[in-house]
Protein backbone atom coordinates (compact mmCIF):
# COMPACT_ATOMS: atom_id res chain seq x y z
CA UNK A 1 -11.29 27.76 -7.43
CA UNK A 2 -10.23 28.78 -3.99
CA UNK A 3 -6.68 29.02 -3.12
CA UNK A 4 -3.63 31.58 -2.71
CA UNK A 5 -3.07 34.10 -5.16
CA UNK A 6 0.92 35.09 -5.97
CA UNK A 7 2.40 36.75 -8.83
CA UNK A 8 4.85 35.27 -11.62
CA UNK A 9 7.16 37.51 -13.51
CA UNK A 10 7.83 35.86 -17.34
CA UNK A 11 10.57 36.73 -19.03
CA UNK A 12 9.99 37.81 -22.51
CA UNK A 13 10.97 34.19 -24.37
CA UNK A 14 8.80 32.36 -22.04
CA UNK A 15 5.45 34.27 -21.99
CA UNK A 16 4.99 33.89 -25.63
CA UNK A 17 5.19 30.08 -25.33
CA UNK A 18 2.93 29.91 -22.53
CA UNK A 19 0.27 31.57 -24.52
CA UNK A 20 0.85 29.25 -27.38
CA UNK A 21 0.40 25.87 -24.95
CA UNK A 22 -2.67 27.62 -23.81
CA UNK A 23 -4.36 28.66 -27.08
CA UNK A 24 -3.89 24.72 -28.36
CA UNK A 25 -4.51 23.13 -25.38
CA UNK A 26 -7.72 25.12 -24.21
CA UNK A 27 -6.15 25.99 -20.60
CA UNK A 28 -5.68 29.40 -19.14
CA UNK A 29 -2.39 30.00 -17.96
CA UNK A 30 -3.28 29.83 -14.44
CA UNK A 31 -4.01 26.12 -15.12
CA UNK A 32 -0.70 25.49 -16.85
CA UNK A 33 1.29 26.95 -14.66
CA UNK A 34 -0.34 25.05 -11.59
CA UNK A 35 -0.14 21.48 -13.33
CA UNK A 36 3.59 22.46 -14.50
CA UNK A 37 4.41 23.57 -10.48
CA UNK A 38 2.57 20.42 -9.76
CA UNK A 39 4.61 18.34 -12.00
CA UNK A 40 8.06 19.82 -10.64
CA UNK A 41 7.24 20.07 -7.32
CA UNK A 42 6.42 15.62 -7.46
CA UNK A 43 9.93 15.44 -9.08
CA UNK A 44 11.57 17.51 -6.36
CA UNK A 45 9.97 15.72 -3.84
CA UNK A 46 10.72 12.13 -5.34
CA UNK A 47 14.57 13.16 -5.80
CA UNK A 48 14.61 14.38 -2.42
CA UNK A 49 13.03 10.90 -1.13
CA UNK A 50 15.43 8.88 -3.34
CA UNK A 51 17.90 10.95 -2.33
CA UNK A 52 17.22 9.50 1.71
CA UNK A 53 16.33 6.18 0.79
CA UNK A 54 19.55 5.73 -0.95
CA UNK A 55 22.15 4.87 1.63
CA UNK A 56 19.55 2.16 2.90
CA UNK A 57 18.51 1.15 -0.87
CA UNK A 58 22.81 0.82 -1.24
CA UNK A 59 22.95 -1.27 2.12
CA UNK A 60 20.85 -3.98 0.32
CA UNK A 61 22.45 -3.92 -2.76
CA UNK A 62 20.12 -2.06 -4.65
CA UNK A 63 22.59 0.93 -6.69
CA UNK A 64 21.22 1.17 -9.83
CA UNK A 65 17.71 1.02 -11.58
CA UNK A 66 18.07 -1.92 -13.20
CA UNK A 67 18.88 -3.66 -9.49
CA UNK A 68 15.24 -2.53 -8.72
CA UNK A 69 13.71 -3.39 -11.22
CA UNK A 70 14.87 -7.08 -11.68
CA UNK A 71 14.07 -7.78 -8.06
CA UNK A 72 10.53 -6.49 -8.42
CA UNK A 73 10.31 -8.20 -12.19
C-alpha cells in the first residue's frame, strides 16, 4: 500500500493493548491504527455536519433523535 508515512508516539498503557488487538485479530498495527483514525475521523466529521445542520434541523422542528426518526418511520 501506497500512501504517507508519519510517526505515532504510544504511551506505555496503550502500546501493549495495541499489540494484543493485533495478535487476536490478525492485523498489523499499521492496519489498526488506520481503520481506528478512519473510524474517528467519520465521527468527527458527522458531529461537525450535525453540528451545521442543526439550526436548520431546529427550524423544522426536528431537536431530538427521536423527532427524526418518527418522521422517517
Amino acid at each position: 500500500m501506497k500512501g504517507n508515512t508519519i510517526t505515532v508516539r504510544l504511551d506505555d498503557e496503550l502500546a501493549p493493548i495495541l499489540d494484543q488487538v493485533c495478535r487476536s485479530s490478525g492485523r498489523t498495527r499499521s492496519e489498526v491504527i488506520r481503520s481506528a483514525l478512519k473510524r474517528h475521523l467519520a465521527i468527527l466529521r458527522f458531529q461537525q455536519l450535525r453540528r451545521q445542520a442543526m439550526p436548520f434541523a431546529a427550524a423544522h422542528g426536528y431537536l431530538t433523535d427521536e423527532d427524526v426518526f418518527d418522521s422517517v418511520s
